[in-house]
PDB file of N, CA and C in Angstrom:
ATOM      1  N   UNK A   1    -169.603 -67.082 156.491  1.00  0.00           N
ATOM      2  CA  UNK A   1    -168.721 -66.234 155.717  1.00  0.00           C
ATOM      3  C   UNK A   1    -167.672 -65.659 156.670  1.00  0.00           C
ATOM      4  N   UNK A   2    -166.378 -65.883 156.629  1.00  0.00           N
ATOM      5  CA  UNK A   2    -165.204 -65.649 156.979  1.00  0.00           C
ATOM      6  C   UNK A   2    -165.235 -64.009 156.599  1.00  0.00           C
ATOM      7  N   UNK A   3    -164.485 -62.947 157.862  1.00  0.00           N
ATOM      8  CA  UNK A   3    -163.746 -61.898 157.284  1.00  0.00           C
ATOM      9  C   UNK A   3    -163.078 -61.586 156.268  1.00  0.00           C
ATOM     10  N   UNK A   4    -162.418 -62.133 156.110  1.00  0.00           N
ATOM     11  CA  UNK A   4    -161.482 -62.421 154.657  1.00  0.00           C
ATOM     12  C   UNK A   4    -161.921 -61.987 153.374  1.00  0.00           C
ATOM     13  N   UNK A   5    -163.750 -63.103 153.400  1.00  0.00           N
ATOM     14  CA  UNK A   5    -163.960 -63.272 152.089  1.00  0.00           C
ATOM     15  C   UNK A   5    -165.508 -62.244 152.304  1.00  0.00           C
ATOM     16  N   UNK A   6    -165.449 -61.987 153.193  1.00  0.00           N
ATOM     17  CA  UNK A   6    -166.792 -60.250 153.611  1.00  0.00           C
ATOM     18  C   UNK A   6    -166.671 -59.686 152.026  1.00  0.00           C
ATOM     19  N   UNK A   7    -167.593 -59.036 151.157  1.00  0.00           N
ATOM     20  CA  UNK A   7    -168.056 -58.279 150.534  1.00  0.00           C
ATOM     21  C   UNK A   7    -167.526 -56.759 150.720  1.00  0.00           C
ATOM     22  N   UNK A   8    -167.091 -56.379 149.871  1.00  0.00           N
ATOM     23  CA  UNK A   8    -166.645 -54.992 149.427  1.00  0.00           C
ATOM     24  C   UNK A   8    -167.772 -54.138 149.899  1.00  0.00           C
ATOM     25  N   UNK A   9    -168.176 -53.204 150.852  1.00  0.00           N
ATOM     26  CA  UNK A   9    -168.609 -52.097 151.004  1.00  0.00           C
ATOM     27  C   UNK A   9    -168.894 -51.231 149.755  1.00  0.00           C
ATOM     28  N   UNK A  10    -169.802 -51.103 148.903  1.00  0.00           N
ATOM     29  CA  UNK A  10    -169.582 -50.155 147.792  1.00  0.00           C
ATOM     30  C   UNK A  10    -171.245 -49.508 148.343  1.00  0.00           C
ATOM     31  N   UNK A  11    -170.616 -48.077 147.953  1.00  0.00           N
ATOM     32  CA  UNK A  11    -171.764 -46.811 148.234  1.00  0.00           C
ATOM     33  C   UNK A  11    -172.082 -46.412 147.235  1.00  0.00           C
ATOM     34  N   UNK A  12    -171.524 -46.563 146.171  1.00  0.00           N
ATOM     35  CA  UNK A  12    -171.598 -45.995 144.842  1.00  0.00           C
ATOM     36  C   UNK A  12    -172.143 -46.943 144.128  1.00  0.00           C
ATOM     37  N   UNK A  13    -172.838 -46.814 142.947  1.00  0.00           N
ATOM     38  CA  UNK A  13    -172.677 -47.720 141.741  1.00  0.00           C
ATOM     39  C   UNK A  13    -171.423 -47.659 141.255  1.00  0.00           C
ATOM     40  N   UNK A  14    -170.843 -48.651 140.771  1.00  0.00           N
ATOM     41  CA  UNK A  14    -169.943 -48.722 139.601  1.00  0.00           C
ATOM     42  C   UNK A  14    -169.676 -48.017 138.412  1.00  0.00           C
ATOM     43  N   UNK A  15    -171.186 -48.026 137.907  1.00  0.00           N
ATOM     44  CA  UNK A  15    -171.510 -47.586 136.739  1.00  0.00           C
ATOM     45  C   UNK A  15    -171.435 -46.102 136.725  1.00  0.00           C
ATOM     46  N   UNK A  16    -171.467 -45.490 138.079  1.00  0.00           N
ATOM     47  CA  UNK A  16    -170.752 -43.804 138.246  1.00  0.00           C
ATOM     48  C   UNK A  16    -169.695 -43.953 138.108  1.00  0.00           C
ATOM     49  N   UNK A  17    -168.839 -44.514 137.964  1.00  0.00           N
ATOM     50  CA  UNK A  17    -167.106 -44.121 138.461  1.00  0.00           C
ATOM     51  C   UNK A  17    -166.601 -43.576 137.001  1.00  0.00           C
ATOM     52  N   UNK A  18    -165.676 -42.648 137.026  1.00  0.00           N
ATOM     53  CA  UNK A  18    -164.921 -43.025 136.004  1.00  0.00           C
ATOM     54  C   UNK A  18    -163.163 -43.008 136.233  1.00  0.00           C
ATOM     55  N   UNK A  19    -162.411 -42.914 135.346  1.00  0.00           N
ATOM     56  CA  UNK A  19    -161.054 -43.338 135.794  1.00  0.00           C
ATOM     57  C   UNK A  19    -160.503 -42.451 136.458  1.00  0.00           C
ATOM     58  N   UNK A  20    -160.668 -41.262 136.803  1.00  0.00           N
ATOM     59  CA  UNK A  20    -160.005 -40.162 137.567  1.00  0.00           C
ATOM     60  C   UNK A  20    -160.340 -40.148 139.059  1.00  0.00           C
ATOM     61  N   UNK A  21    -161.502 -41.387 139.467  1.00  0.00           N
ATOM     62  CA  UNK A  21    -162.069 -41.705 140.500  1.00  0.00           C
ATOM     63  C   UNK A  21    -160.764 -43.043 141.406  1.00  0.00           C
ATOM     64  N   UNK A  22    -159.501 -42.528 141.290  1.00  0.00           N
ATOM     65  CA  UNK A  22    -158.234 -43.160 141.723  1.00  0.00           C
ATOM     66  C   UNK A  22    -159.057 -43.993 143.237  1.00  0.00           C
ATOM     67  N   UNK A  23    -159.088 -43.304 144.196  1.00  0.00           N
ATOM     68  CA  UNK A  23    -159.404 -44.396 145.536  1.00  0.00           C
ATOM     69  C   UNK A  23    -160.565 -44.933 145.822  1.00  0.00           C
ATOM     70  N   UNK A  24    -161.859 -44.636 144.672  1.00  0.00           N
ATOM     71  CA  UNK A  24    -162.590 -45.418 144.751  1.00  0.00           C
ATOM     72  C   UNK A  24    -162.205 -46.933 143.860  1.00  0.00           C
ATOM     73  N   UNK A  25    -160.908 -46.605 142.994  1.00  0.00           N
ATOM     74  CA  UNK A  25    -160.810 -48.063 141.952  1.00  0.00           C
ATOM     75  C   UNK A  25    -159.659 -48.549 142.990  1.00  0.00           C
ATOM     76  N   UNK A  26    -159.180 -48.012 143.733  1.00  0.00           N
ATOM     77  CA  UNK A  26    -157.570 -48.603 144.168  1.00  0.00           C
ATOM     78  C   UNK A  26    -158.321 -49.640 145.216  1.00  0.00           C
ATOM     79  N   UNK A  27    -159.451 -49.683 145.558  1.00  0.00           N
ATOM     80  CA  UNK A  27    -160.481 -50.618 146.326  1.00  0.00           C
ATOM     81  C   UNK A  27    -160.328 -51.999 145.870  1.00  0.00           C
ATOM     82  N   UNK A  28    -160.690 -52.045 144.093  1.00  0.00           N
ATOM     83  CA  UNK A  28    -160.380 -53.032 143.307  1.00  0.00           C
ATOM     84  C   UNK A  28    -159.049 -53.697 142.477  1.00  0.00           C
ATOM     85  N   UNK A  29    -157.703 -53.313 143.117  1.00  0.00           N
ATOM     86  CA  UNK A  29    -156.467 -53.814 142.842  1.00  0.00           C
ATOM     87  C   UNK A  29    -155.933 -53.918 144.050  1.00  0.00           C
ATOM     88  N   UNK A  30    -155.281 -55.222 143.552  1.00  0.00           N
ATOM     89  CA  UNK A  30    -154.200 -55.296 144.925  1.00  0.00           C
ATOM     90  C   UNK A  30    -153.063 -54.344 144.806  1.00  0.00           C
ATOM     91  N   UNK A  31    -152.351 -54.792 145.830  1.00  0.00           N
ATOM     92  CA  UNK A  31    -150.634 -53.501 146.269  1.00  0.00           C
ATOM     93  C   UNK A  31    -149.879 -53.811 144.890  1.00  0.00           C
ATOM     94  N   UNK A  32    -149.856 -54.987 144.019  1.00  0.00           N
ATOM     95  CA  UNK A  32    -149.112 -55.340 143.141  1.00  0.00           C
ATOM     96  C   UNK A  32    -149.808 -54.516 141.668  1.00  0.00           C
ATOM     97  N   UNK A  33    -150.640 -54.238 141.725  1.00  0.00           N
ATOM     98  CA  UNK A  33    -151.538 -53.651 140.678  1.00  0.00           C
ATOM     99  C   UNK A  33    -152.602 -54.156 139.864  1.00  0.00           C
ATOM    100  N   UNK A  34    -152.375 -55.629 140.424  1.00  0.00           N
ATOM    101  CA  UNK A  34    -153.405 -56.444 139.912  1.00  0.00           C
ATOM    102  C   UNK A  34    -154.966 -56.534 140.229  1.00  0.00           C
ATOM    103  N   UNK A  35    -155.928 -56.439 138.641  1.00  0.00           N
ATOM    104  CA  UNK A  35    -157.674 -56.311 139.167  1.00  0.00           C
ATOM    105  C   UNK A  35    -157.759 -57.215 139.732  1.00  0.00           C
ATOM    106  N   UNK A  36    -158.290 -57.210 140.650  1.00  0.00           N
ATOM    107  CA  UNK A  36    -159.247 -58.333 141.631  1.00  0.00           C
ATOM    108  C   UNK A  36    -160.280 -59.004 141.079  1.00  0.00           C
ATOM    109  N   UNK A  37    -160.596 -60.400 141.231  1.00  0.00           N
ATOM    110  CA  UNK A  37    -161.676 -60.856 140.633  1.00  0.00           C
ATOM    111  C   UNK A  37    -162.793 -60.842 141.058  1.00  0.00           C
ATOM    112  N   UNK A  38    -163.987 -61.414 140.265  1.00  0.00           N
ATOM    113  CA  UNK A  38    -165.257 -60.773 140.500  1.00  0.00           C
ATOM    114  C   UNK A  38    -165.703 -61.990 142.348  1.00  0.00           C
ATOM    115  N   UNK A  39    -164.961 -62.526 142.153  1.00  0.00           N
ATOM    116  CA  UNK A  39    -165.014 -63.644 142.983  1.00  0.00           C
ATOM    117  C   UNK A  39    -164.552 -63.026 144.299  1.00  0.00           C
ATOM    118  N   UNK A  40    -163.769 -62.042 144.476  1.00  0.00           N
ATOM    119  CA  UNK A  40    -163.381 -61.363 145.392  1.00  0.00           C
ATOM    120  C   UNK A  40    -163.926 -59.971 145.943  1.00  0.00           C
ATOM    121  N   UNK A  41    -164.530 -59.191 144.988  1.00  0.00           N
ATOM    122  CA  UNK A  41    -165.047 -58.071 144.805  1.00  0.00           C
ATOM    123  C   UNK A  41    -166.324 -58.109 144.888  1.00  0.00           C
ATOM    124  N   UNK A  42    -167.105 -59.024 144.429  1.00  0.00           N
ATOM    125  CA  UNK A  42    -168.832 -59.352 144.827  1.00  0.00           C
ATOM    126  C   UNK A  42    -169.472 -58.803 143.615  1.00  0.00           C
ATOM    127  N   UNK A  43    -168.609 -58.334 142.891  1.00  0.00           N
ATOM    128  CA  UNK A  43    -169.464 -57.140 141.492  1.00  0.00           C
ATOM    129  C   UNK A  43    -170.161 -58.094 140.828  1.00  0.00           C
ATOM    130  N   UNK A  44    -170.893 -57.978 140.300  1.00  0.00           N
ATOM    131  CA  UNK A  44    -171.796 -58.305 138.979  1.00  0.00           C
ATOM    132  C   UNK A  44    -170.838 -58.122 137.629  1.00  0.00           C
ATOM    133  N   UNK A  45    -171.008 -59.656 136.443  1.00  0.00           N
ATOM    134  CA  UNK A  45    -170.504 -59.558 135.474  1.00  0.00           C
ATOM    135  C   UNK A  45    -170.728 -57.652 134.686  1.00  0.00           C
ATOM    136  N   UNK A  46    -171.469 -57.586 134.652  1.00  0.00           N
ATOM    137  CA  UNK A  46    -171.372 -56.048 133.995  1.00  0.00           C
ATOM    138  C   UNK A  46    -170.604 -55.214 134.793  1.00  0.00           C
ATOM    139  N   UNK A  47    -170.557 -55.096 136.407  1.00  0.00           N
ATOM    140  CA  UNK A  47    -169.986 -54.019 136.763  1.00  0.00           C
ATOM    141  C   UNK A  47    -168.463 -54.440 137.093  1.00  0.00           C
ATOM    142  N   UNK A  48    -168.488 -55.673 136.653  1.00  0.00           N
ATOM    143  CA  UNK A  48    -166.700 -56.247 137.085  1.00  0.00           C
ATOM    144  C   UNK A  48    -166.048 -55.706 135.536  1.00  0.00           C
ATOM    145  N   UNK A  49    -166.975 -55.797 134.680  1.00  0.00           N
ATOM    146  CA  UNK A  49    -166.300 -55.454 132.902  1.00  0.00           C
ATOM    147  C   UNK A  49    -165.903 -53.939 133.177  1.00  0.00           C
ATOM    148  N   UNK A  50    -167.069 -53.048 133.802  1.00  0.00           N
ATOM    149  CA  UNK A  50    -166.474 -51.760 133.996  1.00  0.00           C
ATOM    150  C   UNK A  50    -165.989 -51.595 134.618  1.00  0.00           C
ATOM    151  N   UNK A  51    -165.776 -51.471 135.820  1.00  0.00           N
ATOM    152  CA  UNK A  51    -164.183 -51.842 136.810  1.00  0.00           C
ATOM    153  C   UNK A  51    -162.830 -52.094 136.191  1.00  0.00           C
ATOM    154  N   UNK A  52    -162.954 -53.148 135.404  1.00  0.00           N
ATOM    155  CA  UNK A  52    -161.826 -53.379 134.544  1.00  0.00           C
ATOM    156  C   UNK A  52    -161.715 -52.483 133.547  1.00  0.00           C
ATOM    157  N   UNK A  53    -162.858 -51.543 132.910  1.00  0.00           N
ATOM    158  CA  UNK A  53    -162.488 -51.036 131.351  1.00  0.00           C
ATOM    159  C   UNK A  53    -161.388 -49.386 132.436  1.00  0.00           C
ATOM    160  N   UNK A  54    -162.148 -49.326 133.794  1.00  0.00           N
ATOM    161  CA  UNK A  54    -162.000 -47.995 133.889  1.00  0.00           C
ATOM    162  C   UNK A  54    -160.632 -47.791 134.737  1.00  0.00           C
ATOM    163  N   UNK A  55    -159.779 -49.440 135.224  1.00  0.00           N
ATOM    164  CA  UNK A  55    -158.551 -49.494 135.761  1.00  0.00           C
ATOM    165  C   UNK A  55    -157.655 -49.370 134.466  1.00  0.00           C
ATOM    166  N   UNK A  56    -157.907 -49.905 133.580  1.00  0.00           N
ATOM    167  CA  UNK A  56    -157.242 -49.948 132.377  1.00  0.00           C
ATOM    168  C   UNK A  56    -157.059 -48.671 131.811  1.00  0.00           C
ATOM    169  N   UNK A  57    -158.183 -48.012 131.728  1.00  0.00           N
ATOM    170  CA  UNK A  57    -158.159 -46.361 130.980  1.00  0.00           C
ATOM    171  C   UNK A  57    -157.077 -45.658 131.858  1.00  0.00           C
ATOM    172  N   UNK A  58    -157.062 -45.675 133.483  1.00  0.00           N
ATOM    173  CA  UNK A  58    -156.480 -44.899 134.558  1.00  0.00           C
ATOM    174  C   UNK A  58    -155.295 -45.265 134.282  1.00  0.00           C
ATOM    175  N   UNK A  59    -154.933 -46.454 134.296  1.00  0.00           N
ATOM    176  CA  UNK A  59    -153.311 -46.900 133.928  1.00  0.00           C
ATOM    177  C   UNK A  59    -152.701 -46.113 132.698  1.00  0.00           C
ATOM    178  N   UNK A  60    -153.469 -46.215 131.655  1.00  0.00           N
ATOM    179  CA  UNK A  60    -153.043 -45.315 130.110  1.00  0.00           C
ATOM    180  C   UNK A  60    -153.088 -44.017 130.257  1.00  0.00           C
ATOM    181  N   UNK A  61    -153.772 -43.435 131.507  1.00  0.00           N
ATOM    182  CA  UNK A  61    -154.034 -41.870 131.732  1.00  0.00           C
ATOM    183  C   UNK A  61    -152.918 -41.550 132.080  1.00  0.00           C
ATOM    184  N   UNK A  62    -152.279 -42.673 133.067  1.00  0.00           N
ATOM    185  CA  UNK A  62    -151.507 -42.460 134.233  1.00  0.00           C
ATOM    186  C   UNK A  62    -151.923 -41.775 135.467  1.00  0.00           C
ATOM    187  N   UNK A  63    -153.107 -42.002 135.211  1.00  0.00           N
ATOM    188  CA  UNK A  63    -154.239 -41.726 136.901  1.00  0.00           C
ATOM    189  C   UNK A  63    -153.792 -42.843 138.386  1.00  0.00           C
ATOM    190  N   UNK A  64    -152.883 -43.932 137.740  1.00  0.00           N
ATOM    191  CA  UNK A  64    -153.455 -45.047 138.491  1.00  0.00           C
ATOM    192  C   UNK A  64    -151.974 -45.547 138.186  1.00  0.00           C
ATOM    193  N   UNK A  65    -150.586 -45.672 139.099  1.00  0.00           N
ATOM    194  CA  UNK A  65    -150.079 -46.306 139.286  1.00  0.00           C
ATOM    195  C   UNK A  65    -149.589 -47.862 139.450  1.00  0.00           C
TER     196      UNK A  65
END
């Protein structure tokens, strides 16, 4: 396993976060604003769905640039 493609460090569950949690999600978008895939991020289908429900909510909050 290449640096590159190393595993995300996560201390948290996922399943704690919610959208006001800005630099624990800015982990999971690139500089362009785009979610990262689960392929990149290491998450589990369930915690990649919430990742995504809770970048999406932050964007509509306007939590999340």
């Amino acid at each position: 396993m290449s640096t590159e493609n190393k595993p995300l460090n996560r201390s948290r569950n996922p399943m704690d976060y919610t959208f006001n949690d800005t630099e624990l999600l800015a982990r999971f978008i690139t500089e362009t604003g785009k979610i990262l895939p689960r392929k990149d991020t290491g998450l589990s289908a369930k915690h990649q769905r919430r990742i995504t429900k809770l970048v999406k909510q932050g964007r509509n909050m306007l939590t999340m640039q």
